[in-house]
PDB file of N, CA and C in Angstrom:
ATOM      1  N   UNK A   1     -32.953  57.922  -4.787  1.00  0.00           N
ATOM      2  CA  UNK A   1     -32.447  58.074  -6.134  1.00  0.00           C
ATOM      3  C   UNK A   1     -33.493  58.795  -6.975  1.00  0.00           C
ATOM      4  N   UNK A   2     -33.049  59.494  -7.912  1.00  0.00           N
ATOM      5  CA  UNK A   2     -33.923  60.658  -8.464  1.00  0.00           C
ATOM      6  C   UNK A   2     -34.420  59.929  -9.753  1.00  0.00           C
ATOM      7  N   UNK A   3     -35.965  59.332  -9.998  1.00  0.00           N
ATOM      8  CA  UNK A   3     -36.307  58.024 -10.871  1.00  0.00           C
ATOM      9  C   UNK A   3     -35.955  59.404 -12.240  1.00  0.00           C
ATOM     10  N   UNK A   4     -35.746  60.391 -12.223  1.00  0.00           N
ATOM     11  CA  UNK A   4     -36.005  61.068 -13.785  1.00  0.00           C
ATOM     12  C   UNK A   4     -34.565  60.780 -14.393  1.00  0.00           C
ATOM     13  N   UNK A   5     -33.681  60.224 -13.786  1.00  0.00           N
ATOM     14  CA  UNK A   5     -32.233  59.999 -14.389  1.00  0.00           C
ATOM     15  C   UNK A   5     -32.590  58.092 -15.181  1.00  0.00           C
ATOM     16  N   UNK A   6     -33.574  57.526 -14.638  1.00  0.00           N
ATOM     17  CA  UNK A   6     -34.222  56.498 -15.433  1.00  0.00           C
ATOM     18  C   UNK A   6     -35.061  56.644 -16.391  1.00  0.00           C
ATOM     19  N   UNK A   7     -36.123  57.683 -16.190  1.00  0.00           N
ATOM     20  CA  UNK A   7     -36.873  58.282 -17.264  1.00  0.00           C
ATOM     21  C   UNK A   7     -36.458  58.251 -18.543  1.00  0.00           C
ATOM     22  N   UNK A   8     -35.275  59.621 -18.047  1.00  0.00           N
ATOM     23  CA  UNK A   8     -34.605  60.462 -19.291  1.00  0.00           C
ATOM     24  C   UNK A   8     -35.683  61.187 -20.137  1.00  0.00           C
ATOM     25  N   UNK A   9     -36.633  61.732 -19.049  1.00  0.00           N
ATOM     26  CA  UNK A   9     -37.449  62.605 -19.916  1.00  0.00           C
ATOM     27  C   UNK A   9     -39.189  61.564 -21.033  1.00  0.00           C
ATOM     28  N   UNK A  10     -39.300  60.885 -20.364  1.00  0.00           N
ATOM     29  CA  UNK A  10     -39.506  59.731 -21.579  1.00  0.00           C
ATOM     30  C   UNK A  10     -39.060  58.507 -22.646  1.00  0.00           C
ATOM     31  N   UNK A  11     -37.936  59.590 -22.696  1.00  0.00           N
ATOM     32  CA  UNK A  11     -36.954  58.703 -24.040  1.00  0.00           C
ATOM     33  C   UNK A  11     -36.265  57.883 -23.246  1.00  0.00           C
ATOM     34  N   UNK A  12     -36.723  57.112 -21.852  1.00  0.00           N
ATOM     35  CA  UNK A  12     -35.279  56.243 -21.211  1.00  0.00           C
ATOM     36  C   UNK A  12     -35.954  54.850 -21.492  1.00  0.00           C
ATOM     37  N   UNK A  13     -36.950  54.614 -22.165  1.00  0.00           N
ATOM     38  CA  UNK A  13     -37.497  52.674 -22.495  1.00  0.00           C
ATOM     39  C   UNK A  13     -36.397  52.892 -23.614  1.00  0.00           C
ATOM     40  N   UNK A  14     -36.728  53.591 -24.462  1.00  0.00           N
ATOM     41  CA  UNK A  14     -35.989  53.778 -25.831  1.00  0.00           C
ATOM     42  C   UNK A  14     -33.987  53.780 -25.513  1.00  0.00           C
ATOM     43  N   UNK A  15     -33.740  54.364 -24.645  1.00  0.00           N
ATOM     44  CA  UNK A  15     -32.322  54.355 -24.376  1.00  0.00           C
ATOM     45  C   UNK A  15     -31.843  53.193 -23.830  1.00  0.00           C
ATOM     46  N   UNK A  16     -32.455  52.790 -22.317  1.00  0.00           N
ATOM     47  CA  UNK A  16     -32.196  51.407 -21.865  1.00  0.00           C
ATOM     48  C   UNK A  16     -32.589  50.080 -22.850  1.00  0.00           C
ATOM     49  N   UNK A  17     -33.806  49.959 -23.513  1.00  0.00           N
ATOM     50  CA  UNK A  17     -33.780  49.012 -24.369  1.00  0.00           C
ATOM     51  C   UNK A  17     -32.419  49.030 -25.205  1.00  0.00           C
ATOM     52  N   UNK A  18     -32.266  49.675 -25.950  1.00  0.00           N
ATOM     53  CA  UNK A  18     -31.056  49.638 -26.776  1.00  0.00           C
ATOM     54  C   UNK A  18     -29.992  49.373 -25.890  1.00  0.00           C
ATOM     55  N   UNK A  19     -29.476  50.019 -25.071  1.00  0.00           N
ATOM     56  CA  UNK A  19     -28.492  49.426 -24.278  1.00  0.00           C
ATOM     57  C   UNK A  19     -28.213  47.634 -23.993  1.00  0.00           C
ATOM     58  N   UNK A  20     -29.552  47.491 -23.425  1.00  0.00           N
ATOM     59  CA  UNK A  20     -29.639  46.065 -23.497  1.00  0.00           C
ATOM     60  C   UNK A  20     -29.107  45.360 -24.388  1.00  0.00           C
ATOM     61  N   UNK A  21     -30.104  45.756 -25.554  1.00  0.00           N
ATOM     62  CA  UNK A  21     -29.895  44.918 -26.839  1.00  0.00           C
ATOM     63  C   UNK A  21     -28.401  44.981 -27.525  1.00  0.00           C
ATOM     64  N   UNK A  22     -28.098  45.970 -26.979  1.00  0.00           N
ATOM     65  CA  UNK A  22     -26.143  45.848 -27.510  1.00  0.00           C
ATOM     66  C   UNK A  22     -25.728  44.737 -26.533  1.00  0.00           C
ATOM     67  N   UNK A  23     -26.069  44.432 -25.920  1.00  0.00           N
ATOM     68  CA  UNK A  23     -25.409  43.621 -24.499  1.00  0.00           C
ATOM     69  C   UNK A  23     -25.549  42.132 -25.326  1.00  0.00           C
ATOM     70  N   UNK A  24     -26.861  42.443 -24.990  1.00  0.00           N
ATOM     71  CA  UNK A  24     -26.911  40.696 -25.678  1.00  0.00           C
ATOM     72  C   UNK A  24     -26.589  40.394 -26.895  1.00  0.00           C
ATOM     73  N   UNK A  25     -26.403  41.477 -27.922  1.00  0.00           N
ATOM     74  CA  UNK A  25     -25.643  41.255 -29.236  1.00  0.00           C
ATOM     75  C   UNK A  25     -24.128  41.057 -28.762  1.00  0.00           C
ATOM     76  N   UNK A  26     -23.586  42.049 -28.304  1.00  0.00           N
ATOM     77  CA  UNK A  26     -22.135  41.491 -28.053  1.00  0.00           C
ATOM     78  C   UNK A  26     -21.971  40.154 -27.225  1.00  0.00           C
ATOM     79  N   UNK A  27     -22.510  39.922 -25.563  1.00  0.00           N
ATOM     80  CA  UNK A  27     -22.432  39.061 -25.428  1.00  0.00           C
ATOM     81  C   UNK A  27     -22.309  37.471 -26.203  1.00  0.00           C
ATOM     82  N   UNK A  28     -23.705  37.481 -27.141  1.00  0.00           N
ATOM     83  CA  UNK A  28     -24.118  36.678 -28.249  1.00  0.00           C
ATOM     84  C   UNK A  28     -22.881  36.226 -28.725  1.00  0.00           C
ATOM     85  N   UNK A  29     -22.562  37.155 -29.588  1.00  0.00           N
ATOM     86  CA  UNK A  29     -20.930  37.497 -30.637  1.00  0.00           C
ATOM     87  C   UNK A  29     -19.672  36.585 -29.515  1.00  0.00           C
ATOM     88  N   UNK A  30     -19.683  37.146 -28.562  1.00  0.00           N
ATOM     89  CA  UNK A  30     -18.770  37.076 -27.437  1.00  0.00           C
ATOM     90  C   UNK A  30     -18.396  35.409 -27.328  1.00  0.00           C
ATOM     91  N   UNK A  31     -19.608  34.759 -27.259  1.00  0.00           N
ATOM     92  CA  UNK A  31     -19.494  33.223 -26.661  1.00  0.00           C
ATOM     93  C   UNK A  31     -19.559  32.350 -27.931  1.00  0.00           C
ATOM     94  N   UNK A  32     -20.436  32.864 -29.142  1.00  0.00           N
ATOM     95  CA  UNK A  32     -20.146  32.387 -30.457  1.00  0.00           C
ATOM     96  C   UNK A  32     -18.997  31.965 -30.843  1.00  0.00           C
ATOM     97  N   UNK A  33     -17.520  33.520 -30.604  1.00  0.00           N
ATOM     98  CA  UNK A  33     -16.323  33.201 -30.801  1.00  0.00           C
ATOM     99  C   UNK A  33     -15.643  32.727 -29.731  1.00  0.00           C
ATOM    100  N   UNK A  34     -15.856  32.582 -28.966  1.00  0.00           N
ATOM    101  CA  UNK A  34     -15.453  31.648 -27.604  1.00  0.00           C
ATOM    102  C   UNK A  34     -15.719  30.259 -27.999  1.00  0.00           C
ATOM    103  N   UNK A  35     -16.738  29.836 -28.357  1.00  0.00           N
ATOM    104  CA  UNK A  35     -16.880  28.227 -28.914  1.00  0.00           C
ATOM    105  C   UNK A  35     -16.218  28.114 -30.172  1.00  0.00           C
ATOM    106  N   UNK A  36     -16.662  28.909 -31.244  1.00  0.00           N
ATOM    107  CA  UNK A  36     -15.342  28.261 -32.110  1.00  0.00           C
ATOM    108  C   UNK A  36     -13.887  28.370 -32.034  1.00  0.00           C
ATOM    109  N   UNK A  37     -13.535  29.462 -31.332  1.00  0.00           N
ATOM    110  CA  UNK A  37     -11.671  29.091 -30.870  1.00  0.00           C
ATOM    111  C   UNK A  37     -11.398  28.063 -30.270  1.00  0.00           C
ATOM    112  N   UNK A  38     -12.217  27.228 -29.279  1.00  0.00           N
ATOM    113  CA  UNK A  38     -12.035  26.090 -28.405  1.00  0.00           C
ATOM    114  C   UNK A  38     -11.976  24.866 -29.613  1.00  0.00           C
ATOM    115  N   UNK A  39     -13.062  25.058 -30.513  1.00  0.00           N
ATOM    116  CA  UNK A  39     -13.399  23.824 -31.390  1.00  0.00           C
ATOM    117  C   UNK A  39     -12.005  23.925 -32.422  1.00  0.00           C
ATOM    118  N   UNK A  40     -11.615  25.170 -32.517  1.00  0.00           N
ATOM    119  CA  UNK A  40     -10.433  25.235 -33.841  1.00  0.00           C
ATOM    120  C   UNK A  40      -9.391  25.029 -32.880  1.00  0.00           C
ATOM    121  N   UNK A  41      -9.246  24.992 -31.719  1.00  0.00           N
ATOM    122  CA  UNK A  41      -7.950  24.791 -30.644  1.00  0.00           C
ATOM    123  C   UNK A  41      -8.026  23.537 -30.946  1.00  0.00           C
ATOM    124  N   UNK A  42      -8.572  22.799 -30.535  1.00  0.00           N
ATOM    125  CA  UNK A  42      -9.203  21.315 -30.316  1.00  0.00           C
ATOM    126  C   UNK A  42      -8.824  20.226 -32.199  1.00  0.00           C
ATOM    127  N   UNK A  43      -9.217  21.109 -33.288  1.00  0.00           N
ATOM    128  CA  UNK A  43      -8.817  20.636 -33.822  1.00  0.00           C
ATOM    129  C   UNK A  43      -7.200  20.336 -34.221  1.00  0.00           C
ATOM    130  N   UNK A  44      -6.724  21.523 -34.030  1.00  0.00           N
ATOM    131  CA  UNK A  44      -5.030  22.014 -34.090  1.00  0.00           C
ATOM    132  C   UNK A  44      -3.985  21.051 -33.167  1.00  0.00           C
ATOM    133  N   UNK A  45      -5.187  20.610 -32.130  1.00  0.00           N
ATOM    134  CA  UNK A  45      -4.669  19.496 -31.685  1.00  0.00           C
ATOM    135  C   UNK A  45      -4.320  18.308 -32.017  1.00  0.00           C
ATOM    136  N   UNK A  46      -5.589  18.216 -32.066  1.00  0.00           N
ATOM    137  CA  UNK A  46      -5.668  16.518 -33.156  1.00  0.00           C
ATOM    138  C   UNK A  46      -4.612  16.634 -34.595  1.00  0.00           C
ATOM    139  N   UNK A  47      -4.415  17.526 -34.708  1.00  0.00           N
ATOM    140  CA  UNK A  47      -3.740  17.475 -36.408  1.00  0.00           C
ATOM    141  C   UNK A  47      -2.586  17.876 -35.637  1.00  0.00           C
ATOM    142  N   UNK A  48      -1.629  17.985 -34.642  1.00  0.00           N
ATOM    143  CA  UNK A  48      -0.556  18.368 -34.456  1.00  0.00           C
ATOM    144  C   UNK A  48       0.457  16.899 -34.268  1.00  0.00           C
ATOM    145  N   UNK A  49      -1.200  16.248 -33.648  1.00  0.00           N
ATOM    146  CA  UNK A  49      -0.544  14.491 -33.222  1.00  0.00           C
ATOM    147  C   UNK A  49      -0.113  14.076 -34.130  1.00  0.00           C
ATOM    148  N   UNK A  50      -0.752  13.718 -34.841  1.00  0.00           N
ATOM    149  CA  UNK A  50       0.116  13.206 -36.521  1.00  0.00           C
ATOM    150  C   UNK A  50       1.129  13.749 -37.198  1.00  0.00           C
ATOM    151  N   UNK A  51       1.508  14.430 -36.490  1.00  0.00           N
ATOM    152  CA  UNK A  51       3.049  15.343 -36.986  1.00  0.00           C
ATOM    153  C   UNK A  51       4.482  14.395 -36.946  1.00  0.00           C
ATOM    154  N   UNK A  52       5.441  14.963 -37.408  1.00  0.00           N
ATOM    155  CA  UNK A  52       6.534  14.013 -37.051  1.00  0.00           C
ATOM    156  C   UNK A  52       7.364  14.675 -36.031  1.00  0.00           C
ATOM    157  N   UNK A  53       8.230  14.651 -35.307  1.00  0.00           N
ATOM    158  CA  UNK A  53       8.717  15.048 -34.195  1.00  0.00           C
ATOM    159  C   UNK A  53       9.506  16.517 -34.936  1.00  0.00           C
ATOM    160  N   UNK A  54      10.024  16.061 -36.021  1.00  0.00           N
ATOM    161  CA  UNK A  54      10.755  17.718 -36.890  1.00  0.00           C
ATOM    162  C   UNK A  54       9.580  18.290 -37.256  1.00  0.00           C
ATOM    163  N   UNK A  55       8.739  18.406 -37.819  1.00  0.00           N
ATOM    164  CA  UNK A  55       8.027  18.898 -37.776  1.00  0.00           C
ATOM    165  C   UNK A  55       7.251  19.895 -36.658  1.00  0.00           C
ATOM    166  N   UNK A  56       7.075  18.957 -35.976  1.00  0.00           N
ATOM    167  CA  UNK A  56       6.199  19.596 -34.682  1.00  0.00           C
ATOM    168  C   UNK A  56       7.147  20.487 -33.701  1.00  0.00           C
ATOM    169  N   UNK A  57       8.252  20.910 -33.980  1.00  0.00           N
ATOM    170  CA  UNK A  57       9.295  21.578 -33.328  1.00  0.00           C
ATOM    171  C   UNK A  57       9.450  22.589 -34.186  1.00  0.00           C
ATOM    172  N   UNK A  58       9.771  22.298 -35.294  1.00  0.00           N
ATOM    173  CA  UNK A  58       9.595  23.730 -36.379  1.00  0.00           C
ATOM    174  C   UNK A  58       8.446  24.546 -36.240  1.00  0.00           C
ATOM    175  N   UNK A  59       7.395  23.785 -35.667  1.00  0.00           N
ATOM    176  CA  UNK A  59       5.821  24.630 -35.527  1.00  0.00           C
ATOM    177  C   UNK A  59       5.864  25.050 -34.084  1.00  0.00           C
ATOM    178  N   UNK A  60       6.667  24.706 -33.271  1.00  0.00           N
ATOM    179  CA  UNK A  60       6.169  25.084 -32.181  1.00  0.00           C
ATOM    180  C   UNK A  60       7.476  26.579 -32.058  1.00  0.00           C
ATOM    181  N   UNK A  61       8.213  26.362 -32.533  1.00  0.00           N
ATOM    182  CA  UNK A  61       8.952  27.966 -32.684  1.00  0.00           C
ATOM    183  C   UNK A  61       7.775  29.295 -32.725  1.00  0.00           C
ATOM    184  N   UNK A  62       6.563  28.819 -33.727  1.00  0.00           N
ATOM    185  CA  UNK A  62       5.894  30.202 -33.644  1.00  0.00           C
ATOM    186  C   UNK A  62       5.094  30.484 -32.081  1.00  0.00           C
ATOM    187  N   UNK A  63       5.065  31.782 -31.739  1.00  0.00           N
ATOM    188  CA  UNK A  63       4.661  32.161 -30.494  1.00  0.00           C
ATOM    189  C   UNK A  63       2.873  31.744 -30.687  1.00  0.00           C
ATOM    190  N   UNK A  64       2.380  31.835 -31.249  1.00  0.00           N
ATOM    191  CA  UNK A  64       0.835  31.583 -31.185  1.00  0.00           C
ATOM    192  C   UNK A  64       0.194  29.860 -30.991  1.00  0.00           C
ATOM    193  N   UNK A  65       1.131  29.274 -31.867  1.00  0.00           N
ATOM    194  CA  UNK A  65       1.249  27.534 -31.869  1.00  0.00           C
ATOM    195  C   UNK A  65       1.127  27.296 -30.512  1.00  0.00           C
ATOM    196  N   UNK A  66       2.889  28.026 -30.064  1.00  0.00           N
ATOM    197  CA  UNK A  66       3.237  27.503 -28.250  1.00  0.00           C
ATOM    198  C   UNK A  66       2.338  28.125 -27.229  1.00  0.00           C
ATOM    199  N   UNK A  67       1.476  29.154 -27.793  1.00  0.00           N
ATOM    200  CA  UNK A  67       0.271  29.298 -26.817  1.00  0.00           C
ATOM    201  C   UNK A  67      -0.963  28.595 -26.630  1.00  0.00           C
ATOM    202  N   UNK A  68      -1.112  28.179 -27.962  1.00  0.00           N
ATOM    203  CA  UNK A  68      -1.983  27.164 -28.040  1.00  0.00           C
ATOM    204  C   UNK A  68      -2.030  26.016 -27.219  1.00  0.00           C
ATOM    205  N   UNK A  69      -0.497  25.036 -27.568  1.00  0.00           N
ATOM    206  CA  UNK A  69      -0.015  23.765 -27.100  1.00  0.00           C
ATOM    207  C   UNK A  69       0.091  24.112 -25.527  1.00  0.00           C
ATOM    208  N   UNK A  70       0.164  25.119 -24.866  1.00  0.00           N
ATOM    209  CA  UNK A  70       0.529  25.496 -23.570  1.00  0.00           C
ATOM    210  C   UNK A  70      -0.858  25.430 -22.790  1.00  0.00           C
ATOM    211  N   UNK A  71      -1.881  26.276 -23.330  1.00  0.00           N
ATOM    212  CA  UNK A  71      -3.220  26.084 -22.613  1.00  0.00           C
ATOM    213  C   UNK A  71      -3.611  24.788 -23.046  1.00  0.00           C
ATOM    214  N   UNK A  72      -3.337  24.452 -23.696  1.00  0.00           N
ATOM    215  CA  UNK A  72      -3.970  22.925 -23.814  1.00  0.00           C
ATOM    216  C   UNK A  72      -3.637  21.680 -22.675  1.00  0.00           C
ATOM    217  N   UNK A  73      -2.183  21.907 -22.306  1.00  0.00           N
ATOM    218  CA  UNK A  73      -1.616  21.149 -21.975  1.00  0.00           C
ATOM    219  C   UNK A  73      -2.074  21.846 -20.290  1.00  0.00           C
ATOM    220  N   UNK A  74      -2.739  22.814 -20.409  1.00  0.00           N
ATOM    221  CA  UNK A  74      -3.455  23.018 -18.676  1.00  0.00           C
ATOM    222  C   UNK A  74      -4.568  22.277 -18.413  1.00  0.00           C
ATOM    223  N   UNK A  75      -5.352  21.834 -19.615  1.00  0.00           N
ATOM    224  CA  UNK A  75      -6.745  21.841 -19.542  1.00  0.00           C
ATOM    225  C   UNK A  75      -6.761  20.148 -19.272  1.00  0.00           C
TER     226      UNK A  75
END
């Protein structure tokens, strides 16, 4: 493998660092909002129990609710 395509002339600490550092910023971002959708799933739960049976049927008509209640009901 030809190391000057790692180089990049010099400028490749400067290119690969940054690369990195987007990685672990998005990653970062990535699992941040991965834990709070679980924790706001989790709550949507708990507050769905206390519903009354009309209720909780009128809510589950919306498509995002019944995706919710659906992975939940895998886990």
């Amino acid at each position: 493998m030809n190391l000057e395509i790692l180089f990049m002339n010099g400028y490749g600490i400067y290119v690969w660092s940054s690369f990195i550092f987007t990685f672990v910023v998005c990653l970062y971002f990535y699992l941040k909002t991965k834990k709070t959708l679980k924790k706001l799933e989790k709550n949507f739960i708990k507050e769905t129990e206390t519903l009354s049976k009309i209720e909780l049927e009128n809510l589950k008509k919306q498509k995002v609710v019944r995706e919710i209640l659906v992975s939940h009901s895998k886990n």
